[in-house]
Protein backbone atom coordinates (compact mmCIF):
# COMPACT_ATOMS: atom_id res chain seq x y z
CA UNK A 1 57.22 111.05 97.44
CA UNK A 2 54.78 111.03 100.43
CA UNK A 3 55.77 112.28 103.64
CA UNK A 4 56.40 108.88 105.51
CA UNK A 5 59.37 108.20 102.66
CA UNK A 6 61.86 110.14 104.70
CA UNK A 7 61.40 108.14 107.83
CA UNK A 8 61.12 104.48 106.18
CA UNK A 9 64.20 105.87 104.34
CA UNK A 10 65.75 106.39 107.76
CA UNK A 11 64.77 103.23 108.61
CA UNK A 12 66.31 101.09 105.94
CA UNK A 13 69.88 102.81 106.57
CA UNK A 14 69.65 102.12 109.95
CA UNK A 15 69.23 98.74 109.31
CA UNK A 16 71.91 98.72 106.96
CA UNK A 17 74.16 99.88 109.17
CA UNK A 18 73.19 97.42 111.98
CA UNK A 19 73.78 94.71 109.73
CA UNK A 20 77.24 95.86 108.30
CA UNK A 21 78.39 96.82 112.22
CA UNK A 22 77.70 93.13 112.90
CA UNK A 23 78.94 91.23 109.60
CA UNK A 24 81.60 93.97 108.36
CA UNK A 25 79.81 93.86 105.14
CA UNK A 26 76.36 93.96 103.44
CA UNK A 27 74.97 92.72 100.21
CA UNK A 28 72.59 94.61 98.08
CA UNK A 29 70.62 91.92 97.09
CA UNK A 30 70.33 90.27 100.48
CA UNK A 31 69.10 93.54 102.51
CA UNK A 32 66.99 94.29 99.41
CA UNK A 33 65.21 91.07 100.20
CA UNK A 34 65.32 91.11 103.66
CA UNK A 35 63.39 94.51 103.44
CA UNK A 36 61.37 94.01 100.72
CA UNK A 37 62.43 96.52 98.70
CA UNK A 38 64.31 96.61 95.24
CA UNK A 39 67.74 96.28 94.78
CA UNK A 40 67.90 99.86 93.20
CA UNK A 41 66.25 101.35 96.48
CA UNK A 42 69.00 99.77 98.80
CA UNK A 43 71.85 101.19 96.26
CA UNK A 44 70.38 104.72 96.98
CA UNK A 45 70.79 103.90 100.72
CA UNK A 46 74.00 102.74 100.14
CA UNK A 47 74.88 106.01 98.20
CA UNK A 48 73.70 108.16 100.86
CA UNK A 49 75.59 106.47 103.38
CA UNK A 50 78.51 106.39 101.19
CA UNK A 51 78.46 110.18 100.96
CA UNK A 52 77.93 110.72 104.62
CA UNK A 53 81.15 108.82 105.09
CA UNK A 54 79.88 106.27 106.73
CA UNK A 55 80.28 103.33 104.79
CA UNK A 56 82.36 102.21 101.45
CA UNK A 57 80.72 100.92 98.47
CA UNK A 58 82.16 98.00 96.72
CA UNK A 59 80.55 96.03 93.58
CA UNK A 60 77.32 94.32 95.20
CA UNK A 61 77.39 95.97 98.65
CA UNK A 62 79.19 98.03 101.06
CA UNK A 63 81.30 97.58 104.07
CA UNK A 64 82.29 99.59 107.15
CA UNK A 65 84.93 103.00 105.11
CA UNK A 66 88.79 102.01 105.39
CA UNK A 67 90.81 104.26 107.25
CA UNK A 68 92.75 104.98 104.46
CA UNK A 69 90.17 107.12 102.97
CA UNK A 70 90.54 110.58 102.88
CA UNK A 71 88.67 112.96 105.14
CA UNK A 72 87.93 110.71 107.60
CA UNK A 73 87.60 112.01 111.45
CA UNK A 74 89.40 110.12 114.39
CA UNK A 75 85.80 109.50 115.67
CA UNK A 76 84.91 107.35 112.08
CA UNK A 77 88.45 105.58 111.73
CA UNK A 78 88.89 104.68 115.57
CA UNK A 79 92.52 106.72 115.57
CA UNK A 80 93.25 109.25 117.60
CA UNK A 81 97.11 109.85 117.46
CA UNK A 82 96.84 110.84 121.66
CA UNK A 83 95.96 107.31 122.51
CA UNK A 84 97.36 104.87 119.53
CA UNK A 85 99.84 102.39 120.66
CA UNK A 86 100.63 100.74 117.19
CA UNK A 87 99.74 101.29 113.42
CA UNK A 88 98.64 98.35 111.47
CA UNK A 89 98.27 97.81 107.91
CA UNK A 90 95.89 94.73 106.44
CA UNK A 91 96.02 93.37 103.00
CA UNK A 92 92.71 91.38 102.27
CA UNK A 93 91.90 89.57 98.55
CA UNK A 94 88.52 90.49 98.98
CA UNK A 95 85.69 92.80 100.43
CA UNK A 96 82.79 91.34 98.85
CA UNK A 97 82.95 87.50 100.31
CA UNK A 98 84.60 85.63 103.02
CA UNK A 99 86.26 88.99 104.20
CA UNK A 100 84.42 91.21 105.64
CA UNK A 101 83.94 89.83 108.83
CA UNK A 102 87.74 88.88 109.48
CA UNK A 103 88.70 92.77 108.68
CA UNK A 104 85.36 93.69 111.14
CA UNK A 105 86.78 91.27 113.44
CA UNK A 106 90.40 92.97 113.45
CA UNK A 107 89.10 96.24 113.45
CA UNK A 108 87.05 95.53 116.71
CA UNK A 109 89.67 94.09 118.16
CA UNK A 110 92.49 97.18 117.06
CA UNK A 111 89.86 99.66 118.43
CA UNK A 112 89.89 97.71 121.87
CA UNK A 113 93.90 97.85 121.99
CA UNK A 114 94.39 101.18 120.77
CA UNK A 115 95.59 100.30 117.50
CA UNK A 116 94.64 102.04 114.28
CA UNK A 117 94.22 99.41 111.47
CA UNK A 118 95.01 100.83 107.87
CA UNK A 119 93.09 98.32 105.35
CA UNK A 120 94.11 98.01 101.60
CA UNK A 121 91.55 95.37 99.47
CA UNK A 122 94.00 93.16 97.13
CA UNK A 123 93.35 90.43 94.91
CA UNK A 124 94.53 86.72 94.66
CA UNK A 125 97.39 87.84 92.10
CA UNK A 126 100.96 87.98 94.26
CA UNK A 127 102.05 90.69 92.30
CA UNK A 128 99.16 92.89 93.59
CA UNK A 129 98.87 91.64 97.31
CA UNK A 130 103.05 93.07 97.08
CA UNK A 131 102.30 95.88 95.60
CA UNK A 132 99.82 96.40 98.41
CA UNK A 133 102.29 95.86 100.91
CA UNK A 134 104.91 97.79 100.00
CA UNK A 135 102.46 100.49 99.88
CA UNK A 136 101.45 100.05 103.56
CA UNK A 137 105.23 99.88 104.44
CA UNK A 138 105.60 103.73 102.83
CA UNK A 139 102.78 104.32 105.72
CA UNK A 140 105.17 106.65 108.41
CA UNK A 141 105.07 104.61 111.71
CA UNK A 142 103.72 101.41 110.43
CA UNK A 143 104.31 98.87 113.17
CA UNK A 144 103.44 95.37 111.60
CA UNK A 145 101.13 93.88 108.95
CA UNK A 146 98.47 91.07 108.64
CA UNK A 147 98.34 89.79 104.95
CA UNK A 148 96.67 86.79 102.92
CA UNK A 149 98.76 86.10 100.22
CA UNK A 150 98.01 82.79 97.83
CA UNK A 151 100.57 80.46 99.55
CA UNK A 152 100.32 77.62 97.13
CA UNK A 153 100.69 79.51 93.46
CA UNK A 154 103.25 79.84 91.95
CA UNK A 155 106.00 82.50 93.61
CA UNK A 156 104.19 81.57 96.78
CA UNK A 157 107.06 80.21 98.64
CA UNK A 158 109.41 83.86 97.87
CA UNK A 159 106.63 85.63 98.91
CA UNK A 160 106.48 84.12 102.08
CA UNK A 161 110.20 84.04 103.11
CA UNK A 162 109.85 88.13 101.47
CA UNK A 163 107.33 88.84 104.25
CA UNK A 164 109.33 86.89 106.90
CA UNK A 165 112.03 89.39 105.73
CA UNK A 166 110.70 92.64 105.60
CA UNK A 167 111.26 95.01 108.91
CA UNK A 168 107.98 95.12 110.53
CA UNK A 169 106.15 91.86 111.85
CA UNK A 170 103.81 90.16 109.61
CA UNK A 171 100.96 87.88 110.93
CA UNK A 172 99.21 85.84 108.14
CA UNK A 173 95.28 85.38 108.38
CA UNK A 174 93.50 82.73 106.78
CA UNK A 175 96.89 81.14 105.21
CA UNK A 176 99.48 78.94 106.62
CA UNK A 177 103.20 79.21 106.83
CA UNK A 178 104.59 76.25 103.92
CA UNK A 179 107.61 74.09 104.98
CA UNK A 180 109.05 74.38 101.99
CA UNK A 181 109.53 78.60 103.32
CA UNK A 182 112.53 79.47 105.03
CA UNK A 183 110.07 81.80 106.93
CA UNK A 184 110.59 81.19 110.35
CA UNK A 185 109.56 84.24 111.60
CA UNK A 186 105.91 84.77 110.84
CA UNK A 187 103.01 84.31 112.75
CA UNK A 188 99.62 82.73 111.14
CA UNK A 189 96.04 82.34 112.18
CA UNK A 190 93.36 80.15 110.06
CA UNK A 191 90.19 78.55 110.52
CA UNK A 192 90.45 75.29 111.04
CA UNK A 193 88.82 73.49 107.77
CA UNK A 194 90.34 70.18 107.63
CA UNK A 195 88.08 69.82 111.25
CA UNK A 196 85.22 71.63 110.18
CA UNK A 197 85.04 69.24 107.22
CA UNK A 198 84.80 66.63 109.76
CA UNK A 199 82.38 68.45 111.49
CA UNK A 200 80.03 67.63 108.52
CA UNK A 201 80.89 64.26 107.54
CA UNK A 202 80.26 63.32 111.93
CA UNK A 203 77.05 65.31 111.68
CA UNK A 204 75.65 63.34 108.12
CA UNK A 205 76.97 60.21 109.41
CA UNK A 206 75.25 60.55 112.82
CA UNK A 207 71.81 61.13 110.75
CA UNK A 208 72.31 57.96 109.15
CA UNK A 209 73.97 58.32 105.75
CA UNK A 210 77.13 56.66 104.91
CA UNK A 211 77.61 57.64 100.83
CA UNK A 212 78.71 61.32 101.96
CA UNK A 213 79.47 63.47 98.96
CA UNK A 214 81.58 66.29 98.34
CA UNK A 215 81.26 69.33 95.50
CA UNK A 216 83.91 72.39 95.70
CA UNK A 217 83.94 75.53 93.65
CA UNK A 218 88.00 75.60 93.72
CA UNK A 219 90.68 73.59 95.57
CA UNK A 220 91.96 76.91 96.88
CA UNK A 221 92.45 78.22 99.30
CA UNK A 222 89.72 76.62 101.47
CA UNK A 223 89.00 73.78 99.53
CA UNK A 224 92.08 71.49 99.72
CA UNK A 225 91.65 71.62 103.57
CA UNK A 226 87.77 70.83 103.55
CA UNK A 227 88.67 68.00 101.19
CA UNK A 228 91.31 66.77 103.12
CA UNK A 229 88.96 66.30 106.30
CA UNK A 230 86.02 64.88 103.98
CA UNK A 231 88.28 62.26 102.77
CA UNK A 232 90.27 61.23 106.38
CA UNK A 233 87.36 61.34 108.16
CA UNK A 234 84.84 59.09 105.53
CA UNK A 235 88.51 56.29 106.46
CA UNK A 236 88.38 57.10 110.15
CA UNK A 237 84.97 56.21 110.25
CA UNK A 238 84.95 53.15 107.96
CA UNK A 239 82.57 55.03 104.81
CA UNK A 240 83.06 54.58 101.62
CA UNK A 241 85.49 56.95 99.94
CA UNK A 242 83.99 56.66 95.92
CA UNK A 243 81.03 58.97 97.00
CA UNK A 244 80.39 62.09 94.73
CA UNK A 245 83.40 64.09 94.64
CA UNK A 246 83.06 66.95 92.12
CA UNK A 247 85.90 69.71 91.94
CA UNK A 248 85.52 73.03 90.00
CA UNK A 249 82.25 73.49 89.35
CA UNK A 250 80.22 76.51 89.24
CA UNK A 251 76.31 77.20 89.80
CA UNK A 252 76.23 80.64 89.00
CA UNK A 253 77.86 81.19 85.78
CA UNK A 254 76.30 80.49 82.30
CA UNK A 255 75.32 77.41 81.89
CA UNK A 256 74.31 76.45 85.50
CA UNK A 257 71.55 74.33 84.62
CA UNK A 258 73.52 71.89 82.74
CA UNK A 259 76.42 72.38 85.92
CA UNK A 260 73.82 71.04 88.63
CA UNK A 261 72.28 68.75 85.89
CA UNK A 262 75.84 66.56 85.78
CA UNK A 263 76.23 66.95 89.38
CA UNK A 264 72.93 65.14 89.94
CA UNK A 265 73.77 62.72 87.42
CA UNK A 266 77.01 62.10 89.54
CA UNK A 267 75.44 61.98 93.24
CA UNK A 268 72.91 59.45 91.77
CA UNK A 269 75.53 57.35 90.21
CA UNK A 270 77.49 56.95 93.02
CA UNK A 271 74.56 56.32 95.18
CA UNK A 272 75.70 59.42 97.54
CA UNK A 273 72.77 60.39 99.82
CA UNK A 274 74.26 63.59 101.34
CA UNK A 275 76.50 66.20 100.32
CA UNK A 276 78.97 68.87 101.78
CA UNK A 277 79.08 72.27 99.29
CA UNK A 278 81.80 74.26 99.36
CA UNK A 279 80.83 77.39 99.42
CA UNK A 280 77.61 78.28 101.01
CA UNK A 281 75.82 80.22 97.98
CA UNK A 282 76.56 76.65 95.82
CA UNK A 283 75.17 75.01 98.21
CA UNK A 284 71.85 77.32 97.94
CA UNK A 285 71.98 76.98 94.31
CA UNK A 286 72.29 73.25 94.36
CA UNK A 287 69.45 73.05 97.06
CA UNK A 288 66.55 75.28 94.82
CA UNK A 289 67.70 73.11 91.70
CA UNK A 290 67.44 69.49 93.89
CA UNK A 291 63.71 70.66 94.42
CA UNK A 292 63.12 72.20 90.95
CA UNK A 293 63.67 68.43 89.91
CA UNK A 294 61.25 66.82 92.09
CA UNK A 295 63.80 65.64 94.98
CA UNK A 296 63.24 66.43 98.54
CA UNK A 297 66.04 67.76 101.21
CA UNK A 298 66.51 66.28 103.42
CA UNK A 299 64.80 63.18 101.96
CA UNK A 300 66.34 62.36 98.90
CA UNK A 301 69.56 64.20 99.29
CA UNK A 302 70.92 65.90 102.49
CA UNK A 303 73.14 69.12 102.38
CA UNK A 304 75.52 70.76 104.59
CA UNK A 305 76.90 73.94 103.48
CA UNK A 306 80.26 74.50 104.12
CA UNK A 307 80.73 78.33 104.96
CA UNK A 308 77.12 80.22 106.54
CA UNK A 309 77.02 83.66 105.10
CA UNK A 310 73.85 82.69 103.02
CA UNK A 311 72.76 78.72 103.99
CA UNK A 312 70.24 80.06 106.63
CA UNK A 313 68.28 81.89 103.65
CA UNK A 314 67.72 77.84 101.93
CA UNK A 315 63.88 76.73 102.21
CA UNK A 316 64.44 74.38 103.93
CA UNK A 317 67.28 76.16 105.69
CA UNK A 318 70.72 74.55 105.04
CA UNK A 319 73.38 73.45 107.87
CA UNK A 320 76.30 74.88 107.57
CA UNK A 321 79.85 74.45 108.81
CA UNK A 322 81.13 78.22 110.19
CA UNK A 323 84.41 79.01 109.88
CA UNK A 324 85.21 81.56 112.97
CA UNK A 325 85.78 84.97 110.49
CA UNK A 326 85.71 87.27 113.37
CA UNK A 327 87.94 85.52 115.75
CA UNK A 328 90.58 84.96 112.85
CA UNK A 329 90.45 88.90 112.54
CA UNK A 330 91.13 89.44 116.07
CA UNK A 331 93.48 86.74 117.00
CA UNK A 332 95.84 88.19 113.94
CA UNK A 333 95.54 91.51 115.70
CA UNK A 334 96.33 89.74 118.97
CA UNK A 335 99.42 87.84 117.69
CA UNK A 336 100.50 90.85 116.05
CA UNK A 337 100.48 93.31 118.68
CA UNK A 338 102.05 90.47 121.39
CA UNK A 339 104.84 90.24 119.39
CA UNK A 340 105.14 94.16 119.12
CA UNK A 341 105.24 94.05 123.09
CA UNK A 342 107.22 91.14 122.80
CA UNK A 343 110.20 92.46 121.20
CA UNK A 344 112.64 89.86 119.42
CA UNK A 345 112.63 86.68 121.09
CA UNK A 346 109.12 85.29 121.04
CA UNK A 347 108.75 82.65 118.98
CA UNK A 348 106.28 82.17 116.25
CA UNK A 349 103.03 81.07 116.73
CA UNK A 350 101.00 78.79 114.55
CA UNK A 351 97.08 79.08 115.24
CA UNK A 352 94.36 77.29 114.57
CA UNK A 353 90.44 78.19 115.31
CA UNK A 354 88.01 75.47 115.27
CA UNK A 355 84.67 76.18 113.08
CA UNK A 356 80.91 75.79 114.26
CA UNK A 357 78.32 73.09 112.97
CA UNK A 358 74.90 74.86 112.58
CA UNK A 359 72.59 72.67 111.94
CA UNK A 360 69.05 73.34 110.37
CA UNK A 361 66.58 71.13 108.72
CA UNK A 362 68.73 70.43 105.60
CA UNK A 363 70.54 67.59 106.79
CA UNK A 364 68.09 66.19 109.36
CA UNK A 365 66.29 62.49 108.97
CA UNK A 366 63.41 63.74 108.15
CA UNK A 367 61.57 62.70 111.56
CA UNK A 368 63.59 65.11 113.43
CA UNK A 369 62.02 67.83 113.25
CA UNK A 370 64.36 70.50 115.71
CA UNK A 371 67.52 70.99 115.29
CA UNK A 372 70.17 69.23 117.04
CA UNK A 373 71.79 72.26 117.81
CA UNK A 374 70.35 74.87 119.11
CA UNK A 375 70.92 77.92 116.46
CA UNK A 376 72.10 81.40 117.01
CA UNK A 377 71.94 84.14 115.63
């Protein structure tokens, strides 16, 4: 080891820890390349970190340590029992996609109203995301909950009109309250996808295409509202609705090639010019193989991801619809503690937070050649 290693080792977990205070989360593979480094190099980092106490490593990354880890100070975990207002517990299906952002998001957001935010990582099973919960709810002083329990499997409707029952408020994030719950109690915030879907087909339709396509990894729980707003907005504005629409398909599993083989064969059969992928690292996927077949993108086939943790890493870099993670994480905390101030009485409320259109050279006609929009960062 020469002498410099120490301080480009410094280096490297600084930047680590920039990008996880920003995105909640980081992804081995994505700081390795970022950095140029291997992958192994960055899981060292992430190691050291880990055993600092700084961070918590989950399969393929890390995020920012739960509060519910032991041995953690009041200055890591935000909680100092002379200024807390509330406790809050948070039950997430994930940490290593989609998530991480909404929990950084709520945990800002606690922080700012003296709140200390106890996280537990579930999975899409109900039985687990309960277990979770009930957990939480043997937490002395808990004061409420934000969950994000599958709302459309089945059980889904007891499990909602079991959180609207239970003695502590519950705020759901990313999921909506069904009609067919007797759960008139709880409070919800979500992205809005059925309008960020539109977002996409405006944006293609603007650029000149009118066969506007649609692949989805799953129907759930994003996908039935992004195809909902693909398929009312293609009538509102007149376009064909027998463009590619492929459901279920993965690019990242065994036997990709043939995957992104049949959804070519598709998008060329139905004469669709542009697509909308659902989510963003399909989208990627789709993109390199479109170009490993002698297409062009934006030429041949235009793509808008739909989701923009990895879209801006495409060459050429993909559009992408962004769903307002952060925001959804604080707005649950903001619900949640209203109501606590609130007392009984205030009614439920029902939000919904519109996503962003970031558009990149992906979906452009190919004489453009700046965005529309200006990007951020």
């Amino acid at each position: 080891m020469s002498g410099r290693d120490p301080l480009f080792a410094l280096q490297r977990r600084e930047r680590i820890m920039d990008e996880i205070r920003e995105h909640g989360s980081v992804s081995v593979s994505t700081i390795a390349a970022r950095l140029g480094v291997s992958e192994l190099t960055i899981r060292r980092d992430i190691n050291t970190l880990a055993q600092q106490g700084l961070v918590t490593r989950v399969h393929g990354g890390a995020t920012l340590r739960s509060a519910l880890e032991p041995g953690l100070s009041p200055a890591l975990t935000g909680h100092d029992p002379a200024v807390t207002r509330y406790t809050i517990g948070m039950v997430v299906p994930s940490l290593d996609y989609y998530w991480p952002p909404i929990v950084h998001g709520a945990r800002a957001q606690a922080a700012q109203l003296r709140a200390r935010l106890l996280l537990r990582a579930s999975t899409y099973d109900l039985r687990d995301n309960r277990r979770q919960v009930e957990a939480l709810l043997n937490t002395p002083g808990l004061h409420g909950l934000i969950v994000a329990p599958d709302t459309f499997g089945e059980n889904a409707v007891e499990m909602l009109e079991w959180l609207d029952a239970l003695p502590v408020p519950v705020v759901l994030a990313e999921r909506r309250v069904r009609a067919a719950a007797a759960a008139p109690h709880l409070d919800s915030v979500v992205s809005d996808h059925t309008a960020g879907a539109a977002l996409a087909v405006r944006h293609l339709h603007e650029q000149g295409h009118e066969r506007i396509g649609l692949i989805t990894e799953t129907e759930r729980p994003t996908g039935r509202y992004v195809r909902r707003g693909w398929e009312s907005t293609l009538r509102s504005l007149g376009l064909p609705t027998d463009a590619a629409s492929i459901n279920g398909v993965r690019f990242d599993t065994a036997g990709r090639e043939q995957a992104m083989d049949d959804a070519l064969k598709v998008i060329r059969d139905t004469a669709t010019t542009a697509v909308i992928v659902l989510p963003d690292p399909q989208a990627l996927a789709l993109e390199q193989h479109v170009l490993d077949r002698g297409l062009r993108v934006p030429h041949d086939l235009a793509i808008v991801a739909y989701d923009d943790d990895v879209a801006r890493f495409g060459d050429p870099a993909i559009t992408a619809v962004r769903p307002p993670k952060q925001h959804v994480g604080r707005e649950a905390v903001n619900l949640l503690i209203a109501r606590l101030d609130a007392g009984g009485g205030r009614p439920a409320f029902r939000v919904k937070l519109s996503p962003e259109l970031h558009v990149r050279e992906s979906s452009l006609r190919p004489s453009i050649q700046a965005p529309l929009v200006k990007e951020t960062s």
